[in-house]
Every structure is written in structure tokens, then in C-alpha cells.
PDB file of N, CA and C in Angstrom:
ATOM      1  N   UNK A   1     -35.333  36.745  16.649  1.00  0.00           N
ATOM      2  CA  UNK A   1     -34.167  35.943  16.454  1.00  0.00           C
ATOM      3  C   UNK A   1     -34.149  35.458  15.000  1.00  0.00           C
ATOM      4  N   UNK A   2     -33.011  35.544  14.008  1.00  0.00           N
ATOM      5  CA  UNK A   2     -32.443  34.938  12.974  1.00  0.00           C
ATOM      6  C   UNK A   2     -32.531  33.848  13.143  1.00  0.00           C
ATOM      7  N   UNK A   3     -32.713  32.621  12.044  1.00  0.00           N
ATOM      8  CA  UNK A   3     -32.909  31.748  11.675  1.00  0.00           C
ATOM      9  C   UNK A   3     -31.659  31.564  10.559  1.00  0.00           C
ATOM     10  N   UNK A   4     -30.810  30.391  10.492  1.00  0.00           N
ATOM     11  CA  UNK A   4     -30.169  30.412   9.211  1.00  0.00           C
ATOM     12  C   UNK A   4     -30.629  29.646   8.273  1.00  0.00           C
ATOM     13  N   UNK A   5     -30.264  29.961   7.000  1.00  0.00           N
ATOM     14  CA  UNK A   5     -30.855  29.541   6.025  1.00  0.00           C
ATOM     15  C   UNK A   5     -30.204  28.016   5.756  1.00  0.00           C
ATOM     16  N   UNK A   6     -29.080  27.916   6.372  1.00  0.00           N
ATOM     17  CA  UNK A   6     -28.129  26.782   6.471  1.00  0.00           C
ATOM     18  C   UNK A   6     -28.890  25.316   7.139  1.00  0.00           C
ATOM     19  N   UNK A   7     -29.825  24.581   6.063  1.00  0.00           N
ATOM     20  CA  UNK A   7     -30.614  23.501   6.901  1.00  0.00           C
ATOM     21  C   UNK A   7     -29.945  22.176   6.694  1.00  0.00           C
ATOM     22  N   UNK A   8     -30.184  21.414   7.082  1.00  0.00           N
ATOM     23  CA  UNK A   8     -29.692  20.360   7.068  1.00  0.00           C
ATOM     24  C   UNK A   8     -29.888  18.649   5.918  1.00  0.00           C
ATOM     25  N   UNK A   9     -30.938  19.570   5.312  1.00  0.00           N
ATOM     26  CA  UNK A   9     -31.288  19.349   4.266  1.00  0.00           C
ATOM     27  C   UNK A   9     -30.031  20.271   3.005  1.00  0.00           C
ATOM     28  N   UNK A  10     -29.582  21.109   3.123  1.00  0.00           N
ATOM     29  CA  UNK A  10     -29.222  21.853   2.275  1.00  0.00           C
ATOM     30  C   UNK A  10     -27.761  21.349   2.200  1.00  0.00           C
ATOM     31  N   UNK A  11     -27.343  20.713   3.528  1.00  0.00           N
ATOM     32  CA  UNK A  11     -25.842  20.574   3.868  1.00  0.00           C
ATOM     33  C   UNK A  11     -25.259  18.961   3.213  1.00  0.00           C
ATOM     34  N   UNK A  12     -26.722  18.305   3.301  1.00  0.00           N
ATOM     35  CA  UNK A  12     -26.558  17.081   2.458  1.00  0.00           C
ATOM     36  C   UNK A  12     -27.043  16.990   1.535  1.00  0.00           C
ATOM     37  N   UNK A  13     -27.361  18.066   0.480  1.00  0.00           N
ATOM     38  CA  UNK A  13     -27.468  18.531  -0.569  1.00  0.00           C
ATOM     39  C   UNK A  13     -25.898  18.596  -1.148  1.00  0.00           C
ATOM     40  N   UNK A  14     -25.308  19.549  -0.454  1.00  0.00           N
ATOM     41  CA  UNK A  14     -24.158  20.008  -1.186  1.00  0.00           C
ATOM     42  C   UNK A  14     -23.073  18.744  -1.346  1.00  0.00           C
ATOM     43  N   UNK A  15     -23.259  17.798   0.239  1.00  0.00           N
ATOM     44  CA  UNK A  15     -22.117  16.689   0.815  1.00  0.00           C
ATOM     45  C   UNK A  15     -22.424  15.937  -1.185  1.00  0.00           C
ATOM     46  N   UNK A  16     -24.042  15.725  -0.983  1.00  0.00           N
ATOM     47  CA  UNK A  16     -24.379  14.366  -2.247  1.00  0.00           C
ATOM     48  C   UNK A  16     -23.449  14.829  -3.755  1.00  0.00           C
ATOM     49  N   UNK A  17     -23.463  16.959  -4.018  1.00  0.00           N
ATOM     50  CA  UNK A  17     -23.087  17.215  -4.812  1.00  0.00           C
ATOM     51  C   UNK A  17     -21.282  16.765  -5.515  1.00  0.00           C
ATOM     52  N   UNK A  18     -20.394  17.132  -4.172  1.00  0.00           N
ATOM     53  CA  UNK A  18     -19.539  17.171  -3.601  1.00  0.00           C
ATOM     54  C   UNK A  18     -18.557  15.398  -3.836  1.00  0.00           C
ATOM     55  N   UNK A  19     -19.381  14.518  -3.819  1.00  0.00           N
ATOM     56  CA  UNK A  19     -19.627  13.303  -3.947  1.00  0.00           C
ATOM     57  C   UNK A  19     -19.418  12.657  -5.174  1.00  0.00           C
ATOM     58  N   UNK A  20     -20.583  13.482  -6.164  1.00  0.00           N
ATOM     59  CA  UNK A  20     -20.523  12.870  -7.473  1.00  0.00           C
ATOM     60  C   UNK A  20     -19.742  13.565  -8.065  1.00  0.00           C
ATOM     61  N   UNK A  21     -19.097  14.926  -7.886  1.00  0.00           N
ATOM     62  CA  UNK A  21     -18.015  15.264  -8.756  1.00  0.00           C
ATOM     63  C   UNK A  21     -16.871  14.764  -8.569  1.00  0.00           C
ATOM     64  N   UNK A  22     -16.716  14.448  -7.225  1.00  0.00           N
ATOM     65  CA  UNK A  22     -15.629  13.307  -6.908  1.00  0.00           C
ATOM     66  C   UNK A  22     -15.208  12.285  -7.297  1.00  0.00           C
ATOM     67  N   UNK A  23     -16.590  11.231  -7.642  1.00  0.00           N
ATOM     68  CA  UNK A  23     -16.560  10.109  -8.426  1.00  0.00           C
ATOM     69  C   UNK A  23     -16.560  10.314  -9.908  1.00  0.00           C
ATOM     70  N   UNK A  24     -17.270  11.297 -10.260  1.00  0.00           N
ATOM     71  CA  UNK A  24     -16.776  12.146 -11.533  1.00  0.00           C
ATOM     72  C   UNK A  24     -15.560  12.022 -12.414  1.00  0.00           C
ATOM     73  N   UNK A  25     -14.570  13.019 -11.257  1.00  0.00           N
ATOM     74  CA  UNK A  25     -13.313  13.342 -11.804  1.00  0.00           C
ATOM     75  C   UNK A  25     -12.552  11.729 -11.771  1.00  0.00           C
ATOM     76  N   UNK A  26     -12.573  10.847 -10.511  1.00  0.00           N
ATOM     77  CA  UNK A  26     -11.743   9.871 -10.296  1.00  0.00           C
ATOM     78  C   UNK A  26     -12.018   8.824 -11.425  1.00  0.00           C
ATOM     79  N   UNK A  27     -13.427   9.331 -12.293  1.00  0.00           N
ATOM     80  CA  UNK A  27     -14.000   8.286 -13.356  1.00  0.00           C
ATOM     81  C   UNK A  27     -13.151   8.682 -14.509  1.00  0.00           C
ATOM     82  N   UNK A  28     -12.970   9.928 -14.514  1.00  0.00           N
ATOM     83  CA  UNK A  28     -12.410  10.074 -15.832  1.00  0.00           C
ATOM     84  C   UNK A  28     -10.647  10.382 -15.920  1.00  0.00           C
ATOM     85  N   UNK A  29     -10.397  10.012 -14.757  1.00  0.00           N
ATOM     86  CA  UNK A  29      -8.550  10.189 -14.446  1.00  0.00           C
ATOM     87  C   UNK A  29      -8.697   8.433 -14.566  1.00  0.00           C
ATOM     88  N   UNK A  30      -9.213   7.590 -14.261  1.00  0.00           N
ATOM     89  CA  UNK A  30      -9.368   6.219 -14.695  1.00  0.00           C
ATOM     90  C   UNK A  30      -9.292   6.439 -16.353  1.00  0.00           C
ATOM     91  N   UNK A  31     -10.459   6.807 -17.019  1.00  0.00           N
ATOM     92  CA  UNK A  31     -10.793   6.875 -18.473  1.00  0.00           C
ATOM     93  C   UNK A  31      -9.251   6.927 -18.784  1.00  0.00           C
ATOM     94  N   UNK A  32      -8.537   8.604 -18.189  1.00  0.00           N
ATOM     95  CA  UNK A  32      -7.325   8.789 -19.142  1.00  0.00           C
ATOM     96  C   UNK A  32      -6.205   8.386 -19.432  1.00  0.00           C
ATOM     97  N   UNK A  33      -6.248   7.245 -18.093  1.00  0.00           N
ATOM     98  CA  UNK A  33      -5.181   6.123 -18.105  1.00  0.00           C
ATOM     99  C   UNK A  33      -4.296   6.998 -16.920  1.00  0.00           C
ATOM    100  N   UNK A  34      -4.358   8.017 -16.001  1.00  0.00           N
ATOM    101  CA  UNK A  34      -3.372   8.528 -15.949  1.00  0.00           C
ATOM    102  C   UNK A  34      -3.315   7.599 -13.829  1.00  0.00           C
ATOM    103  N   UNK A  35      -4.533   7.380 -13.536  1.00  0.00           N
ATOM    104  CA  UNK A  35      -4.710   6.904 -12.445  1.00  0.00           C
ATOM    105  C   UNK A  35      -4.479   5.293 -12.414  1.00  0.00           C
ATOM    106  N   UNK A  36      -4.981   4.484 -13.597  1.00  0.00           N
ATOM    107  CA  UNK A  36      -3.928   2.927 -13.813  1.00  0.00           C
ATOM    108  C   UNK A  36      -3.291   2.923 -14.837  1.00  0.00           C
ATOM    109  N   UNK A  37      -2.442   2.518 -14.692  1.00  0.00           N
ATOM    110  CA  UNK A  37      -1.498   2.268 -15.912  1.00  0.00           C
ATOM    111  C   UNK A  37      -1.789   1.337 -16.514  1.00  0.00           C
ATOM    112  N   UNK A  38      -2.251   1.350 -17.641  1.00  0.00           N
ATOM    113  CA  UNK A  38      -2.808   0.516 -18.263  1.00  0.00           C
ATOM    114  C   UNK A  38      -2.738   1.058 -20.098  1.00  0.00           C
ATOM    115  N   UNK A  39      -1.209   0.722 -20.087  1.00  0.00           N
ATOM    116  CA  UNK A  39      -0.409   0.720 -21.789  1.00  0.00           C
ATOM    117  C   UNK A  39      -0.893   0.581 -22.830  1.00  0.00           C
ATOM    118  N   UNK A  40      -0.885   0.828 -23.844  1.00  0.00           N
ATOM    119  CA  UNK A  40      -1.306   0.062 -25.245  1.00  0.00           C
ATOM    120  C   UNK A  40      -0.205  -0.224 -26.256  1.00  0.00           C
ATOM    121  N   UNK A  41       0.178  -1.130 -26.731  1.00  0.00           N
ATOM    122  CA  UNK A  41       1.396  -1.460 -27.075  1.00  0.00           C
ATOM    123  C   UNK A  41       0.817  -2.410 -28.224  1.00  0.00           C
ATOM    124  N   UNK A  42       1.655  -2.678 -29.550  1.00  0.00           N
ATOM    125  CA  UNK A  42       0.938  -2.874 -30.760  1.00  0.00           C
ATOM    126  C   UNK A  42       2.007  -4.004 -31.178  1.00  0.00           C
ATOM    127  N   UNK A  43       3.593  -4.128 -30.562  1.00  0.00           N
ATOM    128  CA  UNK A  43       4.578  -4.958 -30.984  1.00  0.00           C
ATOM    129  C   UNK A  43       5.804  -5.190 -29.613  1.00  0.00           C
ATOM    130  N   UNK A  44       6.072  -6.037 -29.640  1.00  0.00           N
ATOM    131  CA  UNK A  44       7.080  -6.790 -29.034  1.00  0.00           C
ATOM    132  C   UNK A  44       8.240  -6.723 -29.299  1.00  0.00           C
ATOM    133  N   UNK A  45       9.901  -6.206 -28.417  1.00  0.00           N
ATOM    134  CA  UNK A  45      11.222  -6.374 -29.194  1.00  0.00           C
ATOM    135  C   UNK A  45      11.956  -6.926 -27.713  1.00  0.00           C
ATOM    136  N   UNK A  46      12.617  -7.574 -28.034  1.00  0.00           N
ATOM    137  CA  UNK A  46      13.366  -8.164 -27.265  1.00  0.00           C
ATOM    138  C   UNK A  46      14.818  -7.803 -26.919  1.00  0.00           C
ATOM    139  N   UNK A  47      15.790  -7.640 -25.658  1.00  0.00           N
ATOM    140  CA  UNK A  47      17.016  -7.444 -25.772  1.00  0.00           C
ATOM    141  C   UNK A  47      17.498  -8.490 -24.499  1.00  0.00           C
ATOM    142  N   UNK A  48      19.060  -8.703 -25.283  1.00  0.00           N
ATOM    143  CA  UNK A  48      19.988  -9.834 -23.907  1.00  0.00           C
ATOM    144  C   UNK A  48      20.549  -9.165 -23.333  1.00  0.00           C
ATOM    145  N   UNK A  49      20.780  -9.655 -21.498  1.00  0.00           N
ATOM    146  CA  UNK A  49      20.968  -9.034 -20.682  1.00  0.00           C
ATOM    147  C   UNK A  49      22.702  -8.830 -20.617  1.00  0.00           C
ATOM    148  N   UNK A  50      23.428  -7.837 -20.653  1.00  0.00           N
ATOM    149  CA  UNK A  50      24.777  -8.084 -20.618  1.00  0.00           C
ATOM    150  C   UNK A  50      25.136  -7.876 -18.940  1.00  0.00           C
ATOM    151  N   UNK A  51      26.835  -8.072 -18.591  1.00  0.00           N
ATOM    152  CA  UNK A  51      26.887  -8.009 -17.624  1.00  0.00           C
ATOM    153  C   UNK A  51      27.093  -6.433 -16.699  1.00  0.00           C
ATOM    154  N   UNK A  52      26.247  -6.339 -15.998  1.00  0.00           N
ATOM    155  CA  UNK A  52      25.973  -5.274 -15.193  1.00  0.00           C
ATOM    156  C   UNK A  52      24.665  -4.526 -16.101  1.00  0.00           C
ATOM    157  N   UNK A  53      23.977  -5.072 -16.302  1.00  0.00           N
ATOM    158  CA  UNK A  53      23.001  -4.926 -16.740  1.00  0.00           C
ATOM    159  C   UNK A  53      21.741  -4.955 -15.614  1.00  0.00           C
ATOM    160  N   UNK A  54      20.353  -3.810 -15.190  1.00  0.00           N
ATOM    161  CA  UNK A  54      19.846  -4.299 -14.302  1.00  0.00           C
ATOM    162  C   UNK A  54      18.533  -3.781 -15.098  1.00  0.00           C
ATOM    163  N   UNK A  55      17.296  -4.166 -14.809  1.00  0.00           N
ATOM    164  CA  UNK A  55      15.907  -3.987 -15.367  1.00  0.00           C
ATOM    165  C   UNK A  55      15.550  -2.537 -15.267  1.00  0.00           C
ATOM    166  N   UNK A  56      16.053  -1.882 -14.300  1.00  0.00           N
ATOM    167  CA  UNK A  56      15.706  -0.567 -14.421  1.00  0.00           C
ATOM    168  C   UNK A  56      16.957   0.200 -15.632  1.00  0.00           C
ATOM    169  N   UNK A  57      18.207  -0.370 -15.970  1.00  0.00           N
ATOM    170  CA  UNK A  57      19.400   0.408 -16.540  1.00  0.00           C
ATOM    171  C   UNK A  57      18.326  -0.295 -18.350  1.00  0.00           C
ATOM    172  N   UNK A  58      17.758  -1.456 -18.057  1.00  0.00           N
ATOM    173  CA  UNK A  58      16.797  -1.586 -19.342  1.00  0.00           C
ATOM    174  C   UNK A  58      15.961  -0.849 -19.514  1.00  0.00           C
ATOM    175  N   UNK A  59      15.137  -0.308 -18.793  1.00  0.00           N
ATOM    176  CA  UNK A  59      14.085   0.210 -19.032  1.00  0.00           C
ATOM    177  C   UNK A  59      14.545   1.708 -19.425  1.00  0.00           C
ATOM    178  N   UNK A  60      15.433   2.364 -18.714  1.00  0.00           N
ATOM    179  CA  UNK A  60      15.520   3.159 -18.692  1.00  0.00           C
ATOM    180  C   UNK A  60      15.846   3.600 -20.275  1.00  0.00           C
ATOM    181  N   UNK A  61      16.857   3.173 -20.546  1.00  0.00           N
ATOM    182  CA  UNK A  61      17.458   2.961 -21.967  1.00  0.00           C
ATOM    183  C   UNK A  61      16.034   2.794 -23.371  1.00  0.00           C
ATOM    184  N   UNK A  62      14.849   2.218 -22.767  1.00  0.00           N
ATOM    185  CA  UNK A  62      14.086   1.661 -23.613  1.00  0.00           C
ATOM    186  C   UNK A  62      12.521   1.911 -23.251  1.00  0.00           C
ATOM    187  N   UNK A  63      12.378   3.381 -22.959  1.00  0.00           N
ATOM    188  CA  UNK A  63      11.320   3.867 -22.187  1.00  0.00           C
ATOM    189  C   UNK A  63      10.174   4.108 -22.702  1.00  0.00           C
ATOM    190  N   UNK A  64      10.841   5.171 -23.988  1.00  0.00           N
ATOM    191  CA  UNK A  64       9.853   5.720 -25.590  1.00  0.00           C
ATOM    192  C   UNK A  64       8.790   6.453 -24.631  1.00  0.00           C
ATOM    193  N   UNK A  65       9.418   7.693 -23.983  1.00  0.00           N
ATOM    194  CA  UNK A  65       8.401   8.309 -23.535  1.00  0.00           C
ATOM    195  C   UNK A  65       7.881   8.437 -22.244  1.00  0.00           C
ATOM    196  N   UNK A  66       7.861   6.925 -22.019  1.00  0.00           N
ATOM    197  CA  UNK A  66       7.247   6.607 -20.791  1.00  0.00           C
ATOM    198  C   UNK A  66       8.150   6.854 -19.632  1.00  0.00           C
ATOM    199  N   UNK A  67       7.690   6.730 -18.106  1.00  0.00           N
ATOM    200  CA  UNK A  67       8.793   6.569 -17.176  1.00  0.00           C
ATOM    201  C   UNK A  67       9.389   5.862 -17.299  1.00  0.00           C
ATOM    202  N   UNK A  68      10.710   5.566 -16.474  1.00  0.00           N
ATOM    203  CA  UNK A  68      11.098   4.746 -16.487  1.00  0.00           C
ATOM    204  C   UNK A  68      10.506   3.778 -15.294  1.00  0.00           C
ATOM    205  N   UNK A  69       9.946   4.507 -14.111  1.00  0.00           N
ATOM    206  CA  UNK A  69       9.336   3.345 -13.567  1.00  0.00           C
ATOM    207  C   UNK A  69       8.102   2.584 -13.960  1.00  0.00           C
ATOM    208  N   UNK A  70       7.461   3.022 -14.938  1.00  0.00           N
ATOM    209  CA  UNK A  70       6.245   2.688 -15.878  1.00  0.00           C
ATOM    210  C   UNK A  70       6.793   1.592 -16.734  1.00  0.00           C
ATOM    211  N   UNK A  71       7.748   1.665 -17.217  1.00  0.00           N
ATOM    212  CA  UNK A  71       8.586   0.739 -17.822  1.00  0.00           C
ATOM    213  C   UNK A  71       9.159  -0.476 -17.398  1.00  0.00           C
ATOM    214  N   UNK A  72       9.612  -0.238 -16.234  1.00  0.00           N
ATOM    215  CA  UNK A  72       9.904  -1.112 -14.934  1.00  0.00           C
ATOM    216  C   UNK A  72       8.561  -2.306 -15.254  1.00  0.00           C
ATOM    217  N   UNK A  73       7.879  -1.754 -14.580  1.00  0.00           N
ATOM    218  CA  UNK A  73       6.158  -2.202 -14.109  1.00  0.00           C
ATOM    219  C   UNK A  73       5.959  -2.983 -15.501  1.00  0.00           C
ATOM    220  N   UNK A  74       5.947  -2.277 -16.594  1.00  0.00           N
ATOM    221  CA  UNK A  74       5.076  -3.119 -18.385  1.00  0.00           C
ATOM    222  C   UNK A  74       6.243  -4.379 -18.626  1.00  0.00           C
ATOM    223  N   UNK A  75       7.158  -3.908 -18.014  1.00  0.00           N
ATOM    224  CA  UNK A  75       8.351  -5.040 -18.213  1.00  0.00           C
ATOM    225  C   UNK A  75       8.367  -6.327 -17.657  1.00  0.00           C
ATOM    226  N   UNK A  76       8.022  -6.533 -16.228  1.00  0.00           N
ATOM    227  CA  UNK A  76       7.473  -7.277 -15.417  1.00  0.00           C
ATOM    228  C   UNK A  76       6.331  -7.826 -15.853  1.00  0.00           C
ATOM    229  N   UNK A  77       5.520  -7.323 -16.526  1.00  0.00           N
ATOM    230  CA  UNK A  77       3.788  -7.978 -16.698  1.00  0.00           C
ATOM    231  C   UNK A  77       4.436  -8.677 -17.975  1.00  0.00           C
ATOM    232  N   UNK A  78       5.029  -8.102 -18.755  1.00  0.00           N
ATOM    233  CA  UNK A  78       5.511  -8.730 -20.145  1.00  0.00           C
ATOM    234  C   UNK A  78       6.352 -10.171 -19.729  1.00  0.00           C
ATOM    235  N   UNK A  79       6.897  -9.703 -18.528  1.00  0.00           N
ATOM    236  CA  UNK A  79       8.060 -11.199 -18.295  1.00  0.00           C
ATOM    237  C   UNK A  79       7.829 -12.077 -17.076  1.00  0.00           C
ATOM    238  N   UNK A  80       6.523 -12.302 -17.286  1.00  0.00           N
ATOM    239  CA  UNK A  80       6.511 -13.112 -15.558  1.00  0.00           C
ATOM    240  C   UNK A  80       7.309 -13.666 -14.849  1.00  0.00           C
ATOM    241  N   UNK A  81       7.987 -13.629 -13.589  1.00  0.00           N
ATOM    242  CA  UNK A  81       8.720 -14.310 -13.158  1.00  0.00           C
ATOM    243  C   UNK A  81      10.284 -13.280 -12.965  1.00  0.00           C
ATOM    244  N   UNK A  82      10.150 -12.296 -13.751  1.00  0.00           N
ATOM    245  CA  UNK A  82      11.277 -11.873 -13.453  1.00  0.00           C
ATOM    246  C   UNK A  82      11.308 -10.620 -12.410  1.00  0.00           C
ATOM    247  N   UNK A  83      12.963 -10.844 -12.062  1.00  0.00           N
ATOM    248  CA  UNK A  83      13.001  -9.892 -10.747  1.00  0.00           C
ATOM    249  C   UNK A  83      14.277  -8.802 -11.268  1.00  0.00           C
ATOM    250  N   UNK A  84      14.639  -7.667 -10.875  1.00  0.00           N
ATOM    251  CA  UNK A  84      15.577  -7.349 -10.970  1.00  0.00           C
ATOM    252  C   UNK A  84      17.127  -7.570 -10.530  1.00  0.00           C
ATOM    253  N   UNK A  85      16.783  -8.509  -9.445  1.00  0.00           N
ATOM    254  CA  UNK A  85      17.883  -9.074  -8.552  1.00  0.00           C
ATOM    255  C   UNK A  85      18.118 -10.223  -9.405  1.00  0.00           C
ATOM    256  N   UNK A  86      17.670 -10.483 -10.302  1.00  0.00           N
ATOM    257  CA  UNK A  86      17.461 -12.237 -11.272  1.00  0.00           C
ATOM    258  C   UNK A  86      18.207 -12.132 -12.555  1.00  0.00           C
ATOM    259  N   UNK A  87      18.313 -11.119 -13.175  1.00  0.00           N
ATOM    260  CA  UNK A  87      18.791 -10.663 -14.394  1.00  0.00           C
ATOM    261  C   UNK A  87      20.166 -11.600 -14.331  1.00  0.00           C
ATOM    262  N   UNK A  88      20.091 -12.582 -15.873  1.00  0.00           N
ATOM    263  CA  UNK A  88      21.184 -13.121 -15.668  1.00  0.00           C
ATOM    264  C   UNK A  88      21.780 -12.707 -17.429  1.00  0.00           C
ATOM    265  N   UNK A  89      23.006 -12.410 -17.320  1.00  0.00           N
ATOM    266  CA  UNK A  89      23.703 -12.443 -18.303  1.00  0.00           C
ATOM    267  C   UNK A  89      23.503 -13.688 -19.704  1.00  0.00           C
ATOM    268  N   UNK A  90      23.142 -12.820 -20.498  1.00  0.00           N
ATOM    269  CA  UNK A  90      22.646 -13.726 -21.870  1.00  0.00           C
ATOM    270  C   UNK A  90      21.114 -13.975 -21.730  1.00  0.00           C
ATOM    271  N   UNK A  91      20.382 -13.822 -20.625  1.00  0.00           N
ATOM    272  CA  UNK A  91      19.050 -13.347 -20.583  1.00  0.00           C
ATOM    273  C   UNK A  91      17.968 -12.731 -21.730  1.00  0.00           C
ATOM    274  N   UNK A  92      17.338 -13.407 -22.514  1.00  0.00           N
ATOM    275  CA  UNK A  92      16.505 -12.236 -22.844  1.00  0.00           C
ATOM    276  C   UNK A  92      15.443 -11.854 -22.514  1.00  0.00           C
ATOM    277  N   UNK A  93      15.103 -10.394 -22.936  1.00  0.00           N
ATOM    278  CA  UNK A  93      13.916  -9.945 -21.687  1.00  0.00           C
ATOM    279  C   UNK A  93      13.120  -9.192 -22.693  1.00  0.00           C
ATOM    280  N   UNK A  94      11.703  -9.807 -23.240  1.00  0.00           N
ATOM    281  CA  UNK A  94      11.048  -8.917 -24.117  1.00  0.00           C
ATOM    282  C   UNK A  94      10.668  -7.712 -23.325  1.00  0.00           C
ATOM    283  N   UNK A  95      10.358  -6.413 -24.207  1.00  0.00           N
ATOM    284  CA  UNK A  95      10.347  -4.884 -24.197  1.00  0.00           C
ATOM    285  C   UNK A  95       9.284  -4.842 -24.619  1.00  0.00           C
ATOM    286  N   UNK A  96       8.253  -4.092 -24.440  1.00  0.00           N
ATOM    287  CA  UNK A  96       6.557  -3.537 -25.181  1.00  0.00           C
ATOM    288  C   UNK A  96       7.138  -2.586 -25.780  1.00  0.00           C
ATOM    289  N   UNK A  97       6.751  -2.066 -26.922  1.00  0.00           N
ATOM    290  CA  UNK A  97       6.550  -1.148 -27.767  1.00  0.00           C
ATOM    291  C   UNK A  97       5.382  -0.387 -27.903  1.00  0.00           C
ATOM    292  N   UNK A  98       5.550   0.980 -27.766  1.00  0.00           N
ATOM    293  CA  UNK A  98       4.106   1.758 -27.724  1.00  0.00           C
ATOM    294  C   UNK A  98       3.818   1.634 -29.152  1.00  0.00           C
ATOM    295  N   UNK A  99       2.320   2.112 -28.909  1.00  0.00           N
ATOM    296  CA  UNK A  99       2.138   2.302 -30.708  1.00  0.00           C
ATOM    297  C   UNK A  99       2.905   3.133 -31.336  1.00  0.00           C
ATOM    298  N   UNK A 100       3.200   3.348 -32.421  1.00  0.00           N
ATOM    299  CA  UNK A 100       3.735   4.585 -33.799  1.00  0.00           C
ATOM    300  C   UNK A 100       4.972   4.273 -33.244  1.00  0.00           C
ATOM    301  N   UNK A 101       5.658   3.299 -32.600  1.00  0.00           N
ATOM    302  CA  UNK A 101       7.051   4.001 -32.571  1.00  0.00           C
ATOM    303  C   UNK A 101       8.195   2.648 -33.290  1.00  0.00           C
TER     304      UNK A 101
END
């Protein structure tokens, strides 16, 4: 009778391998920023809200690259307190600026 070479030692060999390339890759999709969003922005510009104006029709307009729901999100951390349902006419709402731009 055959014996497989398949031990159980060998199988949590591969699981441990399997593991750290996992934590690996998820370490360095962290590193590249692409798993948190986490901006770098070098200057501040500000714009007033006109009427029919909404945080996403801002962002969108004022993206430089980025999504616009990424924009959404840096917009909010930049403006505590604000909502998109809140936007009031004559409002101003500082904008992040990426670097070089």
C-alpha cells in the first residue's frame, strides 16, 4: 500500500506560507495608500456654496485626479461637521489640494 507524501506537517507548512504572503501583500496595499485613503495634501483653497450646489457637485468639480468619492471623504475630514444635506448657500467649504498642483 502507498503512502502519501501529503503529511500533515507539510499541509501546515504551506497554510503558515499562504498566511504570510497574505499579510504580505495586505502590508504593502496599506504602504501604497491604495487600501486607506490616506491623502497628502501640501495647501488649502476654499470655495462658497451657491444655490443648488451639493458636496458631491463640489467635489466633483474639484477632484485633481482623485475620485470623486475620495474627495467627498478628504472634504468631510477637512470640514467637520459638515453634511451634504447641510450645504447652505454662501457657505464656505475648504478643499485639500494635492501636492504639485
Amino acid at each position: 500500500m502507498k503512502t502519501s507524501t501529503y503529511t500533515k506537517e507539510k499541509a501546515v507548512s504551506k497554510a503558515t506560507k499562504m498566511f504570510v504572503v497574505l499579510i504580505v501583500a495586505i502590508a504593502a496595499l496599506i504602504a501604497s495608500g491604495l487600501l486607506i485613503n490616506n491623502p497628502t495634501y501640501c495647501d488649502v483653497s476654499s470655495v462658497v456654496a451657491y444655490e443648488g450646489d451639493t458636496l458631491w457637485s463640489i467635489a466633483q468639480t474639484n477632484c485633481h485626479g482623485n475620485s470623486t468619492t475620495n474627495m467627498v471623504y478628504d472634504i468631510e475630514k477637512l470640514n467637520p461637521g459638515m453634511s451634504n444635506r447641510y450645504l447652505q448657500i454662501g457657505e464656505t467649504i475648504n478643499l485639500p489640494m494635492k501636492e504639485g498642483k
